[in-house]
N, C-alpha and C. Protein backbone atom coordinates (compact mmCIF):
# COMPACT_ATOMS: atom_id res chain seq x y z
N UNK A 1 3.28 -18.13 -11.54
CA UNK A 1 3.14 -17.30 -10.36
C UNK A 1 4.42 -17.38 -9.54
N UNK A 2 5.04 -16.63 -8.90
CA UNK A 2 5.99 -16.24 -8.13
C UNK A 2 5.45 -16.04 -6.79
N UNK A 3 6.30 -17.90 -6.42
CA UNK A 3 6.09 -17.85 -4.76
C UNK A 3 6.84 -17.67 -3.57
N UNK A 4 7.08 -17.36 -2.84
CA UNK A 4 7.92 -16.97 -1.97
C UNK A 4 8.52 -17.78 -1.63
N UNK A 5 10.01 -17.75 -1.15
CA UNK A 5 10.77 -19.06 -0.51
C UNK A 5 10.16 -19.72 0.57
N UNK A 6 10.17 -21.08 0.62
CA UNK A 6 9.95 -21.93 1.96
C UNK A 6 10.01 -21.34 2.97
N UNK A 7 11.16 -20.61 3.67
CA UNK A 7 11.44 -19.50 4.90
C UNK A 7 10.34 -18.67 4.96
N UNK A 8 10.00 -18.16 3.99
CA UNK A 8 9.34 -17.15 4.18
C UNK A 8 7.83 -17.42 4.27
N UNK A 9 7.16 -18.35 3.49
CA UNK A 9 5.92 -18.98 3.54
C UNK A 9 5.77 -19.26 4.97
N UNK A 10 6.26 -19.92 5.55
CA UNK A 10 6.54 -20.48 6.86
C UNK A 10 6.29 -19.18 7.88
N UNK A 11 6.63 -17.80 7.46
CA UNK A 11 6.36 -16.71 8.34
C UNK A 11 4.74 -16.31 8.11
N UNK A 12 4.09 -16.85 7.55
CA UNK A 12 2.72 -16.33 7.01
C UNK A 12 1.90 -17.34 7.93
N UNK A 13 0.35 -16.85 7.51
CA UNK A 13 -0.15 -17.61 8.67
C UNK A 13 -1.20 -18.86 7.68
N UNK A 14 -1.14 -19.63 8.19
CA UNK A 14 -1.39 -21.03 7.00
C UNK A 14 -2.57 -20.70 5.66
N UNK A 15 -3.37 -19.45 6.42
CA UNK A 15 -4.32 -19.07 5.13
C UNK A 15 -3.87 -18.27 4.18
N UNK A 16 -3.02 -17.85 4.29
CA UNK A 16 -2.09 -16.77 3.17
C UNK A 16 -0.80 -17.42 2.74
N UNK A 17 -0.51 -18.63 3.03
CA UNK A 17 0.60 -19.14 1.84
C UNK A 17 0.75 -19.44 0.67
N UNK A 18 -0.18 -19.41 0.13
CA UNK A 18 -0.59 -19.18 -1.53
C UNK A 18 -0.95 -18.06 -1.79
N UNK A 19 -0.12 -17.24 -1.32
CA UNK A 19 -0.73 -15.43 -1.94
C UNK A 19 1.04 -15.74 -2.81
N UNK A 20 -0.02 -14.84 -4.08
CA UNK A 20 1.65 -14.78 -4.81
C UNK A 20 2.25 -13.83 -3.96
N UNK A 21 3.59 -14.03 -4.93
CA UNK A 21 4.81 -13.04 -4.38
C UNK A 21 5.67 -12.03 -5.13
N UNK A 22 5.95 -11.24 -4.45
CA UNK A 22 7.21 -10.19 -5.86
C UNK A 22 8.20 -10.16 -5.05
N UNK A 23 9.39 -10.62 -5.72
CA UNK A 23 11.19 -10.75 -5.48
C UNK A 23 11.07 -9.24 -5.61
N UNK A 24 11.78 -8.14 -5.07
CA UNK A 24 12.46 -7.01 -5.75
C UNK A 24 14.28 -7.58 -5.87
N UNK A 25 14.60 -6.94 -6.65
CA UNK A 25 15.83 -6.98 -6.73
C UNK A 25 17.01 -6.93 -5.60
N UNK A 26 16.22 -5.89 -4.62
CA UNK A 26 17.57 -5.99 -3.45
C UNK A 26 16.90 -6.70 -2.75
N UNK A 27 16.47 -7.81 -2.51
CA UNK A 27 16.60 -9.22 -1.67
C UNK A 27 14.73 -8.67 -1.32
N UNK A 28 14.45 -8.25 -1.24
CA UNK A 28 12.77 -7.96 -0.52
C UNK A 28 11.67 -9.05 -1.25
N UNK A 29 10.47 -9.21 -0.29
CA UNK A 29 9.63 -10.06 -0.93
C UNK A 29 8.86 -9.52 -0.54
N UNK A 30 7.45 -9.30 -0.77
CA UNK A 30 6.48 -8.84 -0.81
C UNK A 30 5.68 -9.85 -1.52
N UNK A 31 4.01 -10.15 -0.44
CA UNK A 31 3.37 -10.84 -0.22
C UNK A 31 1.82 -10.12 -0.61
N UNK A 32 1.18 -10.23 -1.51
CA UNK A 32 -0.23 -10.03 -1.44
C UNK A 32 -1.35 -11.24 -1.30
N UNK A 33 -1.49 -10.80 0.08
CA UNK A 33 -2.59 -11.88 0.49
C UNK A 33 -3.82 -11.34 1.00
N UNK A 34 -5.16 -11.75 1.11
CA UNK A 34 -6.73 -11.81 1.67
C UNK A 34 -6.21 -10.75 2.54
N UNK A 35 -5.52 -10.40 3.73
CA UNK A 35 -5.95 -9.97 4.85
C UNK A 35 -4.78 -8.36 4.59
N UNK A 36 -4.01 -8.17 3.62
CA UNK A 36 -2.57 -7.16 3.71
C UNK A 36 -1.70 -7.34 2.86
N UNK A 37 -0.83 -6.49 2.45
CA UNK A 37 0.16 -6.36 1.99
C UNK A 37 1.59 -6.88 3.32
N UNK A 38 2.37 -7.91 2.73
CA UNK A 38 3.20 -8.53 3.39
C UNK A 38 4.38 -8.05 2.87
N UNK A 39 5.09 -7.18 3.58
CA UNK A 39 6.74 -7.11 3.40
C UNK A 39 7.32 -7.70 4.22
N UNK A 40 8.49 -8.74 3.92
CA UNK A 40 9.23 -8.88 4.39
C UNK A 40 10.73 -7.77 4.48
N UNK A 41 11.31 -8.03 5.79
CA UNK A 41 12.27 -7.19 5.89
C UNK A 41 13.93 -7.41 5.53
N UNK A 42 14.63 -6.60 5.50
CA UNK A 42 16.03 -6.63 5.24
C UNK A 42 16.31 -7.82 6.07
N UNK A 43 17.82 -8.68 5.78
CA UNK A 43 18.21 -9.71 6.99
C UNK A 43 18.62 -8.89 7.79
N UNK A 44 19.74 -7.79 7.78
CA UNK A 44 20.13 -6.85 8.79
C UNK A 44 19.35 -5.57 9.29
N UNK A 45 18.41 -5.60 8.34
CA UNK A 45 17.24 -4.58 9.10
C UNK A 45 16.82 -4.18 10.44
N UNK A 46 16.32 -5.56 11.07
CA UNK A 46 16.15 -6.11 12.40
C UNK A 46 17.01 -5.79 13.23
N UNK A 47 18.33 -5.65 13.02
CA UNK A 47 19.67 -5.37 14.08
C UNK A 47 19.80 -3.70 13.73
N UNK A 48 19.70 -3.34 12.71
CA UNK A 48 19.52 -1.88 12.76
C UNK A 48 18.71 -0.72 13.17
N UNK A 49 17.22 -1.42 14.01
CA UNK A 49 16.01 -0.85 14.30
C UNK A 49 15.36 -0.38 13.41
N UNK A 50 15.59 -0.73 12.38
CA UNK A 50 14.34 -0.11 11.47
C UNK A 50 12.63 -0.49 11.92
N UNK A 51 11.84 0.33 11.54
CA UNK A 51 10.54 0.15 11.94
C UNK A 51 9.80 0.08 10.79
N UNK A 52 8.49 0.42 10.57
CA UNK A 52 7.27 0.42 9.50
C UNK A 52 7.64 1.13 8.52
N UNK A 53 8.45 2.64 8.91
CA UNK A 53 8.97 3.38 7.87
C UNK A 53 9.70 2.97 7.21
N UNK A 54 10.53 2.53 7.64
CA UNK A 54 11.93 1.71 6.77
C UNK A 54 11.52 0.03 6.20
N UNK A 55 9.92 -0.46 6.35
CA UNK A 55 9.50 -1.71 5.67
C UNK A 55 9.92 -1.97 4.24
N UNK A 56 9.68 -0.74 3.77
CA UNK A 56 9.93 -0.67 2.35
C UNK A 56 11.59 -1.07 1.92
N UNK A 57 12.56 -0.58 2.54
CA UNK A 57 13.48 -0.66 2.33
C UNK A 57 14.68 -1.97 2.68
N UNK A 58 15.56 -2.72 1.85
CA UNK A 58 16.82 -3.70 2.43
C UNK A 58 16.21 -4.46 1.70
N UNK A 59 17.06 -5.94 2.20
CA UNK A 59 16.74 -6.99 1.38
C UNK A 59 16.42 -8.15 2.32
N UNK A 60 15.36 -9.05 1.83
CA UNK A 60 14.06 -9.76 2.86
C UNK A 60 15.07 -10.62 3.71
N UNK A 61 14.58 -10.52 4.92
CA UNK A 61 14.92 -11.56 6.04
C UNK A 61 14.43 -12.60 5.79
N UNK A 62 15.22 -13.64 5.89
CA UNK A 62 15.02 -15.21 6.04
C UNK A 62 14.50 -15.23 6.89
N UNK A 63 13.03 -16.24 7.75
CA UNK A 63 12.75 -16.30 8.41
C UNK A 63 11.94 -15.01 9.47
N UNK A 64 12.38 -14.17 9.05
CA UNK A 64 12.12 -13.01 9.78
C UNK A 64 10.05 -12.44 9.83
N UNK A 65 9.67 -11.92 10.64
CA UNK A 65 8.33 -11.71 11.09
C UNK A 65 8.02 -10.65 9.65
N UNK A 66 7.46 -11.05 8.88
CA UNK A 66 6.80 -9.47 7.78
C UNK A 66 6.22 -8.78 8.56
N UNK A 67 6.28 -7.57 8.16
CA UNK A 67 5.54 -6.23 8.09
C UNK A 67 4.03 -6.76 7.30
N UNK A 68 2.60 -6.42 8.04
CA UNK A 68 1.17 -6.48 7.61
C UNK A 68 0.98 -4.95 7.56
N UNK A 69 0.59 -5.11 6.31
CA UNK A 69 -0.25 -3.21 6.11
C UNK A 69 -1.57 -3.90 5.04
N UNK A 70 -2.55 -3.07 5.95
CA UNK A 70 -4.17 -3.30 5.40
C UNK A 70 -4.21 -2.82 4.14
N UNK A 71 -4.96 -3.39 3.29
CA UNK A 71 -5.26 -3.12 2.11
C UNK A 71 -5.88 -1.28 1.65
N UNK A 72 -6.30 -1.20 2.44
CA UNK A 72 -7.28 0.19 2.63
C UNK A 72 -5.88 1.38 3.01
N UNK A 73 -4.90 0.88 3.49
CA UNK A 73 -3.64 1.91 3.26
C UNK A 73 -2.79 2.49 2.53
N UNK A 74 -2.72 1.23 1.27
CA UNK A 74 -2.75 1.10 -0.13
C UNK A 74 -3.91 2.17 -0.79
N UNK A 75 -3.43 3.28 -1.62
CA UNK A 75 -3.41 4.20 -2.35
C UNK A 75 -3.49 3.84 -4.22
N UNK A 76 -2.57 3.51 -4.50
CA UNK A 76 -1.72 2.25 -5.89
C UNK A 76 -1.27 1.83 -5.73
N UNK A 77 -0.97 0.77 -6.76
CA UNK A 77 0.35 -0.03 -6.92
C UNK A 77 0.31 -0.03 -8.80
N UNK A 78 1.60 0.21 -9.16
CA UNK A 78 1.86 0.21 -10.26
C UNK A 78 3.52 -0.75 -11.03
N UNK A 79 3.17 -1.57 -11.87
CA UNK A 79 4.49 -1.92 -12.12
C UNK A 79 5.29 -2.06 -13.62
N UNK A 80 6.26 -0.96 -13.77
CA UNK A 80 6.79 -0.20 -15.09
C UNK A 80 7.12 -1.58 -16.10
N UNK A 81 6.93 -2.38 -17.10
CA UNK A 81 7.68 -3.32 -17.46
C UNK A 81 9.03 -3.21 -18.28
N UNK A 82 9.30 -1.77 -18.63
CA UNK A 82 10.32 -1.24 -19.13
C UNK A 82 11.79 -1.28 -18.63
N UNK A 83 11.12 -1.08 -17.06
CA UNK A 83 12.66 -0.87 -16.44
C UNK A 83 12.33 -2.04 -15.22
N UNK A 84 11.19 -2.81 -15.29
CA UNK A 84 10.89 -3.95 -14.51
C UNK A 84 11.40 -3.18 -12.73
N UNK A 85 10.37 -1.59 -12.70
CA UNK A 85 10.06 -1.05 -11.48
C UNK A 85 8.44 -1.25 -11.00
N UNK A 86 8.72 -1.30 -9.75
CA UNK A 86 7.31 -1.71 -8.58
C UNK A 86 7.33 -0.10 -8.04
N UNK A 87 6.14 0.52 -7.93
CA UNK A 87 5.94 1.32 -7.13
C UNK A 87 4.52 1.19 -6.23
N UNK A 88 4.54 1.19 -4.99
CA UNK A 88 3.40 1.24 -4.26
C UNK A 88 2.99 2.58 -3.63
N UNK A 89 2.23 3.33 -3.97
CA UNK A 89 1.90 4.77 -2.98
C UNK A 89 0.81 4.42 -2.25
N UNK A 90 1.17 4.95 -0.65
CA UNK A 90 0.67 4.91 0.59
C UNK A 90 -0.92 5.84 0.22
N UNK A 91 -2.45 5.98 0.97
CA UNK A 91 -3.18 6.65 1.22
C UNK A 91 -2.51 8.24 1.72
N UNK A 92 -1.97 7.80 2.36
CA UNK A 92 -0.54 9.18 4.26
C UNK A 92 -0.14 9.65 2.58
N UNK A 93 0.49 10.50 1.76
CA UNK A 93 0.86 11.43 1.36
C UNK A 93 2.25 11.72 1.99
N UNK A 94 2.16 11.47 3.16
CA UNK A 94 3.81 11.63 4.00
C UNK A 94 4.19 10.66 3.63
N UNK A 95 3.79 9.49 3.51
CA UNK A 95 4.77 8.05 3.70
C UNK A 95 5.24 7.64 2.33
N UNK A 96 6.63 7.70 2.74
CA UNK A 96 7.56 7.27 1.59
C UNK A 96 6.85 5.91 0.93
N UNK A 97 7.06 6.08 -0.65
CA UNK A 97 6.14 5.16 -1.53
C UNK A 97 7.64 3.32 -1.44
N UNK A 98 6.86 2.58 -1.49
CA UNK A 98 7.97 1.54 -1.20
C UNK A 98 8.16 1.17 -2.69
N UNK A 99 9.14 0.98 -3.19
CA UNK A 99 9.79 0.60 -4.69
C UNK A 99 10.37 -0.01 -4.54
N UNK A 100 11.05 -0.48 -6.14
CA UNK A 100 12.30 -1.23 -6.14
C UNK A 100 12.09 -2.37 -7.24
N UNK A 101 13.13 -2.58 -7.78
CA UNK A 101 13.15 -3.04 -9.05
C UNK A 101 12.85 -4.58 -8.91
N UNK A 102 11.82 -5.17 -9.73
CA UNK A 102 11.20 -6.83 -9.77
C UNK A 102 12.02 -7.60 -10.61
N UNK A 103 11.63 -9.04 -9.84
CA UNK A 103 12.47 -10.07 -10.43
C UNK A 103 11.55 -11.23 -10.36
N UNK A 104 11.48 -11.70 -11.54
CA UNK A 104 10.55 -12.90 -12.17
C UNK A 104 9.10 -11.92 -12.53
N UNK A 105 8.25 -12.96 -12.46
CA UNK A 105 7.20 -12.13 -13.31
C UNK A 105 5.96 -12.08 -11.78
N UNK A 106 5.47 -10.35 -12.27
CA UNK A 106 5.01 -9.86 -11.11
C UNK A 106 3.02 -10.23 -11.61
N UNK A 107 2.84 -10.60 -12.64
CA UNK A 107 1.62 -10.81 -12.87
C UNK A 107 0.58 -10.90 -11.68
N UNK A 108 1.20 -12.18 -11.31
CA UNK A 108 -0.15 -12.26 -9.88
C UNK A 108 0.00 -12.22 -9.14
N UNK A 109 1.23 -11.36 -8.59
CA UNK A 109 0.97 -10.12 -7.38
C UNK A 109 0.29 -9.11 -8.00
N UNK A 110 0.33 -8.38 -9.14
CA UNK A 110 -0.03 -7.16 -9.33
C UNK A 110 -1.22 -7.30 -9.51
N UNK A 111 -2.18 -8.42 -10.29
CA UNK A 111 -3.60 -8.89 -10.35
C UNK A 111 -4.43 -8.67 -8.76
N UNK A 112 -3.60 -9.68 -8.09
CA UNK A 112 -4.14 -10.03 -6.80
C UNK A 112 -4.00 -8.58 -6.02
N UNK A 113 -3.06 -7.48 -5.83
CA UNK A 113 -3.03 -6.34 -5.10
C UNK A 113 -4.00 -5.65 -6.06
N UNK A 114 -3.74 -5.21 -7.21
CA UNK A 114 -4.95 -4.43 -7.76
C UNK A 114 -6.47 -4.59 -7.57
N UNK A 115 -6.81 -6.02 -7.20
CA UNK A 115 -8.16 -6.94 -6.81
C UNK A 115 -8.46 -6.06 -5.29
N UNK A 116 -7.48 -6.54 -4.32
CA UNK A 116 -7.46 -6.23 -2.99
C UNK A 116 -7.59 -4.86 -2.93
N UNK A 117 -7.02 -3.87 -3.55
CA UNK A 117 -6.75 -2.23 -3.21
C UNK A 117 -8.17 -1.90 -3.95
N UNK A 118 -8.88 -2.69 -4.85
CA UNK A 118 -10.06 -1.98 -5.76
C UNK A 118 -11.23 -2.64 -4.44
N UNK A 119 -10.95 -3.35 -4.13
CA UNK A 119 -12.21 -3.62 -2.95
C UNK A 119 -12.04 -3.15 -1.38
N UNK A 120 -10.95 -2.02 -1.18
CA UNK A 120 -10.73 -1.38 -0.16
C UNK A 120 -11.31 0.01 -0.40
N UNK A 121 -12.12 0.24 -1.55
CA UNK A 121 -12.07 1.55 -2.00
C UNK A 121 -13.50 1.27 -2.42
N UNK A 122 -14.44 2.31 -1.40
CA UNK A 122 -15.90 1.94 -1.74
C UNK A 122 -16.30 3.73 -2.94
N UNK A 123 -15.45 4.57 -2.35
CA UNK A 123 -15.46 6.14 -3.00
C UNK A 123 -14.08 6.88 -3.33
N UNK A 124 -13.63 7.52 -3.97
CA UNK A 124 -12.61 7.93 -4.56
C UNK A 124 -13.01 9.14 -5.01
N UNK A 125 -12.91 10.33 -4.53
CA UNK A 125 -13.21 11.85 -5.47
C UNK A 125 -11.61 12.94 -4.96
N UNK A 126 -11.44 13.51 -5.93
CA UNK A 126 -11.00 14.56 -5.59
C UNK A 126 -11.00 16.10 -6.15
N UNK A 127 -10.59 16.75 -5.95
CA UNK A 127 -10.39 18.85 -5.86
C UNK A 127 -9.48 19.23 -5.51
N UNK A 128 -9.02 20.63 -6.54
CA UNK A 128 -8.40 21.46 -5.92
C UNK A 128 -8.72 22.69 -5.28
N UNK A 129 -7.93 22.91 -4.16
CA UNK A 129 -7.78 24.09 -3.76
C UNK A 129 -7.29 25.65 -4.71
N UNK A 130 -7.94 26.76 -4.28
CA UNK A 130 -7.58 27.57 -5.08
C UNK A 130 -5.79 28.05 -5.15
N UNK A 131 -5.51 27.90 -4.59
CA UNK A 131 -3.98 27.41 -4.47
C UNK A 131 -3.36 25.96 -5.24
N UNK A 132 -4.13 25.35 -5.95
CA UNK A 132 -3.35 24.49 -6.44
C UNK A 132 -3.31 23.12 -5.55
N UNK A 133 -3.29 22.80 -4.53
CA UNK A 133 -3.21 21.75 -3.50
C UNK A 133 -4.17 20.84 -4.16
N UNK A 134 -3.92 19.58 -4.42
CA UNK A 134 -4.87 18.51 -4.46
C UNK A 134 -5.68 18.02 -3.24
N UNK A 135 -6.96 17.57 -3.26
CA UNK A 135 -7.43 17.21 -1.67
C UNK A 135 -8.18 15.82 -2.51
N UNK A 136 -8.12 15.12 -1.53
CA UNK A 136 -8.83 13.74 -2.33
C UNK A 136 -9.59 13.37 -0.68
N UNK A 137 -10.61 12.55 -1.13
CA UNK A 137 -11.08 12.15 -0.55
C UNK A 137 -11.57 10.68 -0.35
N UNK A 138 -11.59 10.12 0.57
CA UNK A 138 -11.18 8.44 0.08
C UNK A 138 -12.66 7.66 1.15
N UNK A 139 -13.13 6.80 0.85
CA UNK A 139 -14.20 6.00 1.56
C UNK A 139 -13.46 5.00 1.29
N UNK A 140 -12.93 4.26 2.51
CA UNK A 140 -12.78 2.39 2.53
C UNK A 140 -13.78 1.86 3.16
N UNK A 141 -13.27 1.04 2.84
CA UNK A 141 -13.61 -0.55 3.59
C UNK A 141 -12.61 -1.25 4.47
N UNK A 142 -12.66 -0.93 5.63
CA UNK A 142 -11.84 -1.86 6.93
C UNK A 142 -12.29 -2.62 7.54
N UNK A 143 -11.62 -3.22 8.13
CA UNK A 143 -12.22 -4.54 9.40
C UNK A 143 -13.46 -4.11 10.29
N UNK A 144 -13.36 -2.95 10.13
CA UNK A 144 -14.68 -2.63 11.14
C UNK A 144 -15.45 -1.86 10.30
N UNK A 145 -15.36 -1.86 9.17
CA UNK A 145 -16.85 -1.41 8.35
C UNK A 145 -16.40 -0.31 7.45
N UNK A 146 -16.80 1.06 6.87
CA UNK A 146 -16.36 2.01 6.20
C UNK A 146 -16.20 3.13 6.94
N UNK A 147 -15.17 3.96 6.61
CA UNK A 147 -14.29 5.02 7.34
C UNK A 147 -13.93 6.47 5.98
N UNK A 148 -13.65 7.28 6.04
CA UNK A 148 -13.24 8.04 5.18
C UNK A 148 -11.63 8.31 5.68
N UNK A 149 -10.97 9.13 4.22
CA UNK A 149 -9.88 9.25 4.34
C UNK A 149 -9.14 10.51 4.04
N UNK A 150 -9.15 11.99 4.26
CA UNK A 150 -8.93 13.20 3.76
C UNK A 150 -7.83 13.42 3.69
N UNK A 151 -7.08 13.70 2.25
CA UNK A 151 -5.36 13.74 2.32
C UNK A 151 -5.21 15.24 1.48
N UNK A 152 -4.34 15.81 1.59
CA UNK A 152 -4.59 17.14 0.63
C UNK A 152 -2.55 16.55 0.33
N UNK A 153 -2.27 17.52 -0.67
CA UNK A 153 -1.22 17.44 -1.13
C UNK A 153 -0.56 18.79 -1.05
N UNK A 154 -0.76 19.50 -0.04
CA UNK A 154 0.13 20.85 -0.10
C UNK A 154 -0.64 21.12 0.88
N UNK A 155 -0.07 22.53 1.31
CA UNK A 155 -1.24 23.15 2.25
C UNK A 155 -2.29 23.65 1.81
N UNK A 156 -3.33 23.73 2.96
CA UNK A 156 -4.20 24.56 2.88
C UNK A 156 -4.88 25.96 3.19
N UNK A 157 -5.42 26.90 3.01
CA UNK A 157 -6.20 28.26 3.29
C UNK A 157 -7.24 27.44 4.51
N UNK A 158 -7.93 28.53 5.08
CA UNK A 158 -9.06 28.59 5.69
C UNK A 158 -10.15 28.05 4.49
N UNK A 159 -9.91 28.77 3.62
CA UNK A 159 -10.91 28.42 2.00
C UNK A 159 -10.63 27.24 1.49
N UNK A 160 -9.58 26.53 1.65
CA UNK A 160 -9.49 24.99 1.46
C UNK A 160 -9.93 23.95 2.21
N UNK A 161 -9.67 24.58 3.61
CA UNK A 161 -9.94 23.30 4.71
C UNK A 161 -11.87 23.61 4.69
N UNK A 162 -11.98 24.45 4.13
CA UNK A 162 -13.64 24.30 3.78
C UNK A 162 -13.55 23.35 3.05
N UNK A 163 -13.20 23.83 1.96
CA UNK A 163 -13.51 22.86 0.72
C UNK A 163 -13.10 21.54 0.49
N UNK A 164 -11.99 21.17 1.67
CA UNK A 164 -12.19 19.45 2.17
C UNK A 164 -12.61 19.22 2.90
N UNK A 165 -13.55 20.14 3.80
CA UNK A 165 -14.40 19.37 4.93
C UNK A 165 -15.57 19.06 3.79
N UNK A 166 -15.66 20.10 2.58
CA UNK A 166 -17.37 19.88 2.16
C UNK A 166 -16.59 18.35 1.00
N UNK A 167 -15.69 18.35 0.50
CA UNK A 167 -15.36 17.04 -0.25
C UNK A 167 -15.58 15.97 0.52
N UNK A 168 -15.30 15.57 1.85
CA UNK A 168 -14.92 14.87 2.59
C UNK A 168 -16.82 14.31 2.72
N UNK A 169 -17.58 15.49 3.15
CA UNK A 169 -19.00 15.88 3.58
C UNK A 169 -19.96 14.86 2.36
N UNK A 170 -19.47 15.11 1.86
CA UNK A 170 -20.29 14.86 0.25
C UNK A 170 -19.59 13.18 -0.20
N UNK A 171 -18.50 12.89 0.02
CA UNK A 171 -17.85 11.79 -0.25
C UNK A 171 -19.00 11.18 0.67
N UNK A 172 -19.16 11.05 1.86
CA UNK A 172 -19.29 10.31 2.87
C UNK A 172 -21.50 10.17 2.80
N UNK A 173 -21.60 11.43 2.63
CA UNK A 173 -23.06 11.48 1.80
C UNK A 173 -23.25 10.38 0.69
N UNK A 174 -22.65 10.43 0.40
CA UNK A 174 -22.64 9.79 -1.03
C UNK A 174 -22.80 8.29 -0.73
N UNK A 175 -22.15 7.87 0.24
CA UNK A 175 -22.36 6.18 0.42
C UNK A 175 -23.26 6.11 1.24
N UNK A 176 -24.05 6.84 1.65
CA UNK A 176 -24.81 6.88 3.32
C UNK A 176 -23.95 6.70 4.38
């Protein structure tokens, strides 16, 4: 298992220091633990203002505060062993997917996030629009109980935003 440097353990909070870890190649670490997905940030990140958007991106701060994103924000995670690439896609459809090439073996991060992202996800359906647009519809599980999640992938008609209110309608039927 691949654990995070001393520095960085030390930024976690004493119940998540045994969550494995994934090195990416340009200095980043990433943390899957019980409560989120843990990025750590660039060392010069911090002096550049980067925010949540830019988590994904630089190489991990020593010492520096990680980035927490809930499990239920998590969409996938997939990791290529060919070209030893990480890709994570967001639920948001807007939000840039965080990548970047792994170093050492990603086994039990990818076990442990695939575990975490499959128990954030109580429903999963999706449709298209007659236009082609994907609409998915998502039921989690959050800190405060279950929520739905409506993402379409293009725009929509008047005749679509029906047909993800009734996906959305029926997703949410579906669990009581």
């Amino acid at each position: 298992m691949t654990t995070l440097p001393g520095s960085l353990i030390d930024a976690l909070p004493v119940r998540e220091r045994r969550s494995p870890g994934l090195a990416l190649a340009d200095g980043r670490w990433l943390a899957a633990a019980r409560s989120g997905l843990y990025v750590f940030p660039a060392p010069f990140e911090e002096e550049a203002g980067s925010g949540e958007e830019e988590a994904g991106s630089g190489e991990a701060a020593r010492g520096a505060e990680p980035a927490l994103f809930p499990w239920y924000d998590v969409a996938r995670a997939r990791w290529e062993a060919e070209g030893q690439l990480f890709a994570l896609e967001w639920v948001d459809p807007s939000r840039r997917p965080l990548t970047g090439r792994t170093e050492g073996d990603p086994e039990q991060f990818m076990r442990h996030a695939g575990e975490y992202v499959d128990r954030s996800i109580v429903l999963h359906t999706q449709c298209q629009a007659d236009n082609g647009t994907t609409i998915t519809a998502w039921v989690r599980r959050g800190g405060r109980g279950l929520f739905s999640v409506l993402t379409a992938s293009g725009p929509l008609d008047a005749a679509g935003r029906r047909a993800a209110d009734a996906l959305e309608a029926g997703a949410r039927e579906a669990v009581g």
